[in-house]
PDB file of N, CA and C in Angstrom:
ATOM      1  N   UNK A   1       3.858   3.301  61.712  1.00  0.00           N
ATOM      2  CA  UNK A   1       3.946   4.452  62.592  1.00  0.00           C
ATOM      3  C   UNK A   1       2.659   5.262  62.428  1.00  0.00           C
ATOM      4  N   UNK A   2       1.977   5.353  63.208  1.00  0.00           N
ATOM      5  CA  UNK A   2       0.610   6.280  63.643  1.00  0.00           C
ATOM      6  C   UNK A   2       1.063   7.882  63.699  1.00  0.00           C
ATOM      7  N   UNK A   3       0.066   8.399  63.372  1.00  0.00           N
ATOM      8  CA  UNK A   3       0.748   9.829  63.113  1.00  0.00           C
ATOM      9  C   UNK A   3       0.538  10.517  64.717  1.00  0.00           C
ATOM     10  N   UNK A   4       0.357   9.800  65.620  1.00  0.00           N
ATOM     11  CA  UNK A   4       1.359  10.470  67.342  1.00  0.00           C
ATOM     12  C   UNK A   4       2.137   9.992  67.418  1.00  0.00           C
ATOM     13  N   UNK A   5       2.910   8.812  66.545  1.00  0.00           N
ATOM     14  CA  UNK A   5       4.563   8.471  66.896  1.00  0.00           C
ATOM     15  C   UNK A   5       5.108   9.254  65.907  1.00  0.00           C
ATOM     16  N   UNK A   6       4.762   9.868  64.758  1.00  0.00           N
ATOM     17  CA  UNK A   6       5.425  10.712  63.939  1.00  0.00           C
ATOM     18  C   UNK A   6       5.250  11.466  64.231  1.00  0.00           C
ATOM     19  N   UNK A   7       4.368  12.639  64.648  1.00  0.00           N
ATOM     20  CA  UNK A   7       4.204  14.162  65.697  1.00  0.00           C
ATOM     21  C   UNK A   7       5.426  14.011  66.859  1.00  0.00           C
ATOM     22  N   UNK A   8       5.863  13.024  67.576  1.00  0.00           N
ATOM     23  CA  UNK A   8       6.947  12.895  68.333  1.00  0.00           C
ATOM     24  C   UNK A   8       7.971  12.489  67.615  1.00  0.00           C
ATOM     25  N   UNK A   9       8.497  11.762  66.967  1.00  0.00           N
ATOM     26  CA  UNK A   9       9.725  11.820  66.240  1.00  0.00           C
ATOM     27  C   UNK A   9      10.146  12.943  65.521  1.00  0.00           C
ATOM     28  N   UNK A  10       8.976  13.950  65.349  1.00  0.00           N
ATOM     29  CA  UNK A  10       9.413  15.177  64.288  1.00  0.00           C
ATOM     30  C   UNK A  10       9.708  16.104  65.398  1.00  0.00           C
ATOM     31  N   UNK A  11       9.427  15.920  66.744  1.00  0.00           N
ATOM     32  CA  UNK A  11       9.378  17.048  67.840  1.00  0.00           C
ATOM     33  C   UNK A  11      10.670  16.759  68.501  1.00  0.00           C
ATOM     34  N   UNK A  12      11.239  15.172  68.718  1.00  0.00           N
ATOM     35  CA  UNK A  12      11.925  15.102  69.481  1.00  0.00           C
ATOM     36  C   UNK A  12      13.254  15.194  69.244  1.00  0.00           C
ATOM     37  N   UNK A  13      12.975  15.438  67.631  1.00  0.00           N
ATOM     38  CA  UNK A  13      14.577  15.450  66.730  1.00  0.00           C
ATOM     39  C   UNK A  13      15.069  16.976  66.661  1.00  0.00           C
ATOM     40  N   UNK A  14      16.515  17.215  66.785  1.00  0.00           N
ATOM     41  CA  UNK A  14      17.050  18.427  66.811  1.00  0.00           C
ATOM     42  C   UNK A  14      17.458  18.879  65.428  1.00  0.00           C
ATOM     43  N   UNK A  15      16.431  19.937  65.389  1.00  0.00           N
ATOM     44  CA  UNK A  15      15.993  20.830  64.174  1.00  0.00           C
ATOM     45  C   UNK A  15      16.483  22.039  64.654  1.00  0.00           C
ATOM     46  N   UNK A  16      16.747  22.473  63.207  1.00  0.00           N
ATOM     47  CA  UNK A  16      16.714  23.866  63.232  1.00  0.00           C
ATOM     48  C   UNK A  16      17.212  23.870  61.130  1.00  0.00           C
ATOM     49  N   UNK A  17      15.317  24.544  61.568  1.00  0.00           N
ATOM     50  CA  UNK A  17      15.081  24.274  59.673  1.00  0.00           C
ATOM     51  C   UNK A  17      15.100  26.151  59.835  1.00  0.00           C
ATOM     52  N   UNK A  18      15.592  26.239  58.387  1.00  0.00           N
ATOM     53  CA  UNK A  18      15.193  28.172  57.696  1.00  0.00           C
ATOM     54  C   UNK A  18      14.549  28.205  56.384  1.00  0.00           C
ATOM     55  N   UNK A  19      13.296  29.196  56.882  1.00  0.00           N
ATOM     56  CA  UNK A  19      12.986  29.677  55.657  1.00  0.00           C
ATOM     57  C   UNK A  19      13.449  30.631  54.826  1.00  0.00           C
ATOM     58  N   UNK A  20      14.070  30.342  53.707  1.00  0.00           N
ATOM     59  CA  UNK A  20      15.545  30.932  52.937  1.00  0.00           C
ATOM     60  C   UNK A  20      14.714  31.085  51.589  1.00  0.00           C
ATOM     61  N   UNK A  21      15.245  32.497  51.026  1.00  0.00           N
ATOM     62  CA  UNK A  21      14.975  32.125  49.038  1.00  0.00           C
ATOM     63  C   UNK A  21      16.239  32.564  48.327  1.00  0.00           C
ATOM     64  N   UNK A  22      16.115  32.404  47.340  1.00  0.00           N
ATOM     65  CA  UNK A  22      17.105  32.761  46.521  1.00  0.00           C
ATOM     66  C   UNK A  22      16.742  33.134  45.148  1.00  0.00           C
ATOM     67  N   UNK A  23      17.710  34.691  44.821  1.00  0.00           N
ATOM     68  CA  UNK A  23      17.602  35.037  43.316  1.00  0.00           C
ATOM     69  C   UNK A  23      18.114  34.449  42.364  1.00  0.00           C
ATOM     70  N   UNK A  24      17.159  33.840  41.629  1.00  0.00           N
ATOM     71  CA  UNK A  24      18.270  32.525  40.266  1.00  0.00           C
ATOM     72  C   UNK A  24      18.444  33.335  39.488  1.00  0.00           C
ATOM     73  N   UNK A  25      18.514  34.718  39.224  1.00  0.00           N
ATOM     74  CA  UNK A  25      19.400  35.654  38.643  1.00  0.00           C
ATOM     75  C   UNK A  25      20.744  35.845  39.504  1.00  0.00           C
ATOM     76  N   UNK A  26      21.149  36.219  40.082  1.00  0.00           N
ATOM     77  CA  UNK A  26      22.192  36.851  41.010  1.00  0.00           C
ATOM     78  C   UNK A  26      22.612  35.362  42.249  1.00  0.00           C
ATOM     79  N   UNK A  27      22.046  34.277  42.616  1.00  0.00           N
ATOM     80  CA  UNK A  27      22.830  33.362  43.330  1.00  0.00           C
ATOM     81  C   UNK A  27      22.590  34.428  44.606  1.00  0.00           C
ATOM     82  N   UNK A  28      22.224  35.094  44.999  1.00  0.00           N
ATOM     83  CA  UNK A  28      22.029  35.693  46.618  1.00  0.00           C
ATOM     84  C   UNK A  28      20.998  34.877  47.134  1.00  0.00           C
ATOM     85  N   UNK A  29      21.474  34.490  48.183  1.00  0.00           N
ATOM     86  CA  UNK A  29      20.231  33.701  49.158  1.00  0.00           C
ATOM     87  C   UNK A  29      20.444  34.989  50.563  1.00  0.00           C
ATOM     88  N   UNK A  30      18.819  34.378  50.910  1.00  0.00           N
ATOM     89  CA  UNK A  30      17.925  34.836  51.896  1.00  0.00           C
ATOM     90  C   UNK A  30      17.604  34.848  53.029  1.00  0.00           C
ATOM     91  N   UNK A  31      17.592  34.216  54.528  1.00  0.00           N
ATOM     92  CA  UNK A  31      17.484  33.463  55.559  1.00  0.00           C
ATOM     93  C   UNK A  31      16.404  34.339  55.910  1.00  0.00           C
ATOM     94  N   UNK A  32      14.870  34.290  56.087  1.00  0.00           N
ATOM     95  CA  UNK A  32      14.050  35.435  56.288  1.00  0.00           C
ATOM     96  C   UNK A  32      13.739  34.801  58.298  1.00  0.00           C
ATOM     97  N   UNK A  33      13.810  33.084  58.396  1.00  0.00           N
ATOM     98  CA  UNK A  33      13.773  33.291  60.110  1.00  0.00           C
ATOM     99  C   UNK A  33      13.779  31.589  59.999  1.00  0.00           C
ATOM    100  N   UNK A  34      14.625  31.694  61.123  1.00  0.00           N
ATOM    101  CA  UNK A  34      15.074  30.415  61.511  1.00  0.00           C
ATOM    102  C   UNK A  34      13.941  29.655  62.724  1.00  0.00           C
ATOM    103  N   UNK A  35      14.291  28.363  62.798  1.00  0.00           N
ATOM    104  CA  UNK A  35      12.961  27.689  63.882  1.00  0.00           C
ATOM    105  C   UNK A  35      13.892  26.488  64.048  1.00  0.00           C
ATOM    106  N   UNK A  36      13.240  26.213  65.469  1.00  0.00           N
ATOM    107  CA  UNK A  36      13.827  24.956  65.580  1.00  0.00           C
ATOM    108  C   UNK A  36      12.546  23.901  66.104  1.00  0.00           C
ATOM    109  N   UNK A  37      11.825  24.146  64.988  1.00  0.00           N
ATOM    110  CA  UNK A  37      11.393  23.032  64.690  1.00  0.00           C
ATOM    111  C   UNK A  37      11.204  22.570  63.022  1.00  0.00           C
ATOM    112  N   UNK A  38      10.823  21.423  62.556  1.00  0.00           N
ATOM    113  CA  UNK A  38      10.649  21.233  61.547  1.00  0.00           C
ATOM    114  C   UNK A  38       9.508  21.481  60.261  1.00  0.00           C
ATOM    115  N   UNK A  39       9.619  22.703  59.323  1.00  0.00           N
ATOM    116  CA  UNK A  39       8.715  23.344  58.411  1.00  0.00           C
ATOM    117  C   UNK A  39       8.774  22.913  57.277  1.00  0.00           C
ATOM    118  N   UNK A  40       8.048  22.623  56.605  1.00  0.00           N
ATOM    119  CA  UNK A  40       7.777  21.671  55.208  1.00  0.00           C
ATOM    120  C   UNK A  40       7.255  22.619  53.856  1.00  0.00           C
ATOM    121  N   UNK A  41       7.384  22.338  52.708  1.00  0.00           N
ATOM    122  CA  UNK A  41       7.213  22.400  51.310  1.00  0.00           C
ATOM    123  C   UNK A  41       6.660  24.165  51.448  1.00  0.00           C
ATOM    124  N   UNK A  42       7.315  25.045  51.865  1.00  0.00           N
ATOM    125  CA  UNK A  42       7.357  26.481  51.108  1.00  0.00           C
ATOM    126  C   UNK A  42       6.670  26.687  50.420  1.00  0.00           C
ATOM    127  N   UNK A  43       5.893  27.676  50.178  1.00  0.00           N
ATOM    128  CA  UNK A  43       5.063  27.891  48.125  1.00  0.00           C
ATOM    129  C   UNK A  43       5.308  29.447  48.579  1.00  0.00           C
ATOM    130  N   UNK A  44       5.201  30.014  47.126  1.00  0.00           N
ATOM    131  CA  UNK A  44       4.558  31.746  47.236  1.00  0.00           C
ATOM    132  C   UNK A  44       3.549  31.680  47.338  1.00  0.00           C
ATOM    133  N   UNK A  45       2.871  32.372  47.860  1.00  0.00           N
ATOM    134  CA  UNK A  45       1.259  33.448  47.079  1.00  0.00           C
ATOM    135  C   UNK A  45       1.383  33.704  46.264  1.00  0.00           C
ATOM    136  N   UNK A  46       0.286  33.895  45.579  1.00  0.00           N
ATOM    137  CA  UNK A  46       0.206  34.412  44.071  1.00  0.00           C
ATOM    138  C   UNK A  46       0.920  35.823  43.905  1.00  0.00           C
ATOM    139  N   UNK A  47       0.681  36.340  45.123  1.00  0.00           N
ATOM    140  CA  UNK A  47       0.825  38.180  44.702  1.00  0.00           C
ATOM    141  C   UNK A  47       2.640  38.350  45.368  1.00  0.00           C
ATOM    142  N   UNK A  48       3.529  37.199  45.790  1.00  0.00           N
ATOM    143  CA  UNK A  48       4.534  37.115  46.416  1.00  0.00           C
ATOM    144  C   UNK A  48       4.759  37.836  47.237  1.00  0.00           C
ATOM    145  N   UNK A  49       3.542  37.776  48.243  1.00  0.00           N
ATOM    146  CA  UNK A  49       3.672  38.716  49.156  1.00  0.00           C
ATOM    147  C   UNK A  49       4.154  37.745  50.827  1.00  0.00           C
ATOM    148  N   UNK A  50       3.550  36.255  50.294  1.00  0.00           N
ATOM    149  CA  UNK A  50       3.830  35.524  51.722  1.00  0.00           C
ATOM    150  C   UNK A  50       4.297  34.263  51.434  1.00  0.00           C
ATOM    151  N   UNK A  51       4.977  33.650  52.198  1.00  0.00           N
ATOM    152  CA  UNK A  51       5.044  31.784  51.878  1.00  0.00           C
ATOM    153  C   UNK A  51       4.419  31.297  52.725  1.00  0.00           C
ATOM    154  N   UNK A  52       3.716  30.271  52.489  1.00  0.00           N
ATOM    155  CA  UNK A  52       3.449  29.118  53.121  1.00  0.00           C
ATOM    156  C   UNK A  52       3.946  27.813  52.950  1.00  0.00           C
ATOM    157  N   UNK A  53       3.793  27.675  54.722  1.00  0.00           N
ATOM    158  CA  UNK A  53       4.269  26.222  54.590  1.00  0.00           C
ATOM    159  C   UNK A  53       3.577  25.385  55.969  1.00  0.00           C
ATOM    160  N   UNK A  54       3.493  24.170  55.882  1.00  0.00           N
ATOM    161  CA  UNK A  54       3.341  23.445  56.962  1.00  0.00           C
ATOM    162  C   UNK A  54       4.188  23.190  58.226  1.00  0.00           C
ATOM    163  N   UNK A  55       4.243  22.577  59.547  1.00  0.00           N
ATOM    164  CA  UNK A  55       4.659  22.468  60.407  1.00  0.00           C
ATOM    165  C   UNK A  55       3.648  22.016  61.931  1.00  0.00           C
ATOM    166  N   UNK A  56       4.011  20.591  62.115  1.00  0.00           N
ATOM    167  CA  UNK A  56       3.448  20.068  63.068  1.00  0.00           C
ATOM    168  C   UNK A  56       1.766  19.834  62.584  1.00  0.00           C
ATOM    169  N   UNK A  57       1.983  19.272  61.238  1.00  0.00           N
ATOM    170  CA  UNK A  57       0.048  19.582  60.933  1.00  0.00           C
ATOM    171  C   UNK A  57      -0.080  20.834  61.071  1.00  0.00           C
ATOM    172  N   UNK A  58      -0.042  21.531  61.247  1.00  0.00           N
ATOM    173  CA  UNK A  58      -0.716  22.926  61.275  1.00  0.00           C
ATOM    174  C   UNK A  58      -0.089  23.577  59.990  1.00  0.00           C
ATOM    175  N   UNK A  59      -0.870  24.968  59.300  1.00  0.00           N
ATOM    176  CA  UNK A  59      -0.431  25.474  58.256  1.00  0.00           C
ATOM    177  C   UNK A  59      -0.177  26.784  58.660  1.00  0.00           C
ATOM    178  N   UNK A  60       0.546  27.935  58.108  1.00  0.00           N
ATOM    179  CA  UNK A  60       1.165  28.760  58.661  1.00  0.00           C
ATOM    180  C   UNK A  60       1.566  30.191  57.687  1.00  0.00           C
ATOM    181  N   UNK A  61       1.195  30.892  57.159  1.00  0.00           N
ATOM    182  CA  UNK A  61       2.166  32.202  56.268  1.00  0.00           C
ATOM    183  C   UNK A  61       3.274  32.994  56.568  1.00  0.00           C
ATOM    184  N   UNK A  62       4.008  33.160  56.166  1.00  0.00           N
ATOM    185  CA  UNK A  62       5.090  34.211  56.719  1.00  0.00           C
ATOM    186  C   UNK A  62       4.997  35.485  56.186  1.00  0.00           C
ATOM    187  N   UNK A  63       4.758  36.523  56.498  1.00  0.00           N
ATOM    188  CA  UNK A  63       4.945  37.808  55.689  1.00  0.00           C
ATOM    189  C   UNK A  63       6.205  38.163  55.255  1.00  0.00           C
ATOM    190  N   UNK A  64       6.931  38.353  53.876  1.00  0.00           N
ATOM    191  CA  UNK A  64       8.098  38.734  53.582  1.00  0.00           C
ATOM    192  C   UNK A  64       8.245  40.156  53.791  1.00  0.00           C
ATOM    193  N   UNK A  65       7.151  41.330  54.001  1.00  0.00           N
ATOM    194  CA  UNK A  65       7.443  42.504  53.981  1.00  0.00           C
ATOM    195  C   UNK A  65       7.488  42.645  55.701  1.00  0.00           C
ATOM    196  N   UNK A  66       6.670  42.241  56.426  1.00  0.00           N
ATOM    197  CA  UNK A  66       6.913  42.027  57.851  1.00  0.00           C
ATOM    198  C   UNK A  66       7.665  41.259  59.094  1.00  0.00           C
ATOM    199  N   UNK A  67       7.807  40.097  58.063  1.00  0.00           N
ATOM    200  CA  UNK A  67       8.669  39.126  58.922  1.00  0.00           C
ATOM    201  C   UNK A  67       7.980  38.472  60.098  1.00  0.00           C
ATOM    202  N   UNK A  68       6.952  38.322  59.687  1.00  0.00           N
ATOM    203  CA  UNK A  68       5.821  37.822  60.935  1.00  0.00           C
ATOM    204  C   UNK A  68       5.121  36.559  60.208  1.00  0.00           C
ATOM    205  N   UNK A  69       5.262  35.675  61.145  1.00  0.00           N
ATOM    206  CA  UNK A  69       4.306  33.680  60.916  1.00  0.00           C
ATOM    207  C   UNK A  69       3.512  34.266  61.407  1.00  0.00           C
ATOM    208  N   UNK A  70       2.333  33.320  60.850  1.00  0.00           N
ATOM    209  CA  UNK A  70       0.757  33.413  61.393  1.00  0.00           C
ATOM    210  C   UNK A  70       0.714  32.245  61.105  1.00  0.00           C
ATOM    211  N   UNK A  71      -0.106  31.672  61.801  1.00  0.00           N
ATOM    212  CA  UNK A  71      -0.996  30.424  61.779  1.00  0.00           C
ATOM    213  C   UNK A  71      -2.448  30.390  61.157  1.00  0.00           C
ATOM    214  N   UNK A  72      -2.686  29.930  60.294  1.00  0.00           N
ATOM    215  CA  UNK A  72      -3.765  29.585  59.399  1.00  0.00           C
ATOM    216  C   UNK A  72      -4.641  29.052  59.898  1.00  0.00           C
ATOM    217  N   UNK A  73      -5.883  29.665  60.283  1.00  0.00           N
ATOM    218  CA  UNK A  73      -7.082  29.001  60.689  1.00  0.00           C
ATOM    219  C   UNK A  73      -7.529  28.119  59.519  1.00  0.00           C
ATOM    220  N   UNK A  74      -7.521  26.580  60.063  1.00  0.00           N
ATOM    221  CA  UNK A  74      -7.752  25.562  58.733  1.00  0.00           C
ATOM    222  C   UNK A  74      -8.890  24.760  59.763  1.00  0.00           C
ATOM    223  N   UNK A  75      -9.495  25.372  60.719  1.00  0.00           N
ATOM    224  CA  UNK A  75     -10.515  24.589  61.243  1.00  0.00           C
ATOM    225  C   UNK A  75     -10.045  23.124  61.810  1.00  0.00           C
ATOM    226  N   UNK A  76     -10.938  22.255  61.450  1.00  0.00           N
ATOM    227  CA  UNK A  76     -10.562  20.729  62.259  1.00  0.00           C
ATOM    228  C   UNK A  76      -9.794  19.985  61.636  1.00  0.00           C
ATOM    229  N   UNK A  77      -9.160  20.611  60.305  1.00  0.00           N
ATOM    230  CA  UNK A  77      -7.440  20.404  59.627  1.00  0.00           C
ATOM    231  C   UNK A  77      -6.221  20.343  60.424  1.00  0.00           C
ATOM    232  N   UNK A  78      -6.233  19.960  60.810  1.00  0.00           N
ATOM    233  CA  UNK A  78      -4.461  19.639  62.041  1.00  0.00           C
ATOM    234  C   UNK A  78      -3.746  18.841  61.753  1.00  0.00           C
ATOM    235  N   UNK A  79      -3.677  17.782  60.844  1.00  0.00           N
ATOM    236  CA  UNK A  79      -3.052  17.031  60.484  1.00  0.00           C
ATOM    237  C   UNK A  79      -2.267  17.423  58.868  1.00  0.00           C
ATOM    238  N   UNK A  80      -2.321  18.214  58.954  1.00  0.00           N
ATOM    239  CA  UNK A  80      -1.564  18.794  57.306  1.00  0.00           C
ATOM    240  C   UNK A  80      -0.138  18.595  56.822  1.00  0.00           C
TER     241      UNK A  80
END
C-alpha cells in the first residue's frame, strides 16, 4: 500500500477519534475536542501548555488553555 492508498483508507473510514487526558491521581478523564477524522500519538509540551499530535501527515497543537488546533508549519513535511 503506497501512502495515497493509505491517505484514503484513513479518510474513507468512519472516525471519530478524541483528544482526552486523564488524572492518574483522581481517574477523571477529559474530552478537550472531538474530530472525525483520524489523530495519532498525543505528546505534551514541555511547559504542558499544548499537545501535539499528527493527522493526515500533517502535524498540529492544541491549546489546553484555549481549546484551539493549529496546524504546524513543518514546510515540505506532509507526510508525518
Amino acid at each position: 500500500m503506497d501512502r495515497d492508498d493509505l491517505m484514503r483508507y484513513l479518510n474513507d473510514r468512519n472516525q471519530n477519534c478524541r483528544l482526552e487526558t486523564m488524572d492518574v491521581e483522581t481517574g477523571e478523564r477529559r474530552v478537550h475536542k472531538s474530530f472525525d477524522r483520524v489523530i495519532e500519538a498525543p505528546n505534551w509540551t514541555g511547559d504542558g501548555a499544548f499537545l501535539i499530535y499528527n493527522s493526515g501527515g500533517l502535524i498540529y497543537d492544541y491549546s489546553l488553555e484555549k481549546g484551539v488546533e493549529r496546524r504546524i508549519d513543518t514546510g515540505i513535511a506532509v507526510n508525518c
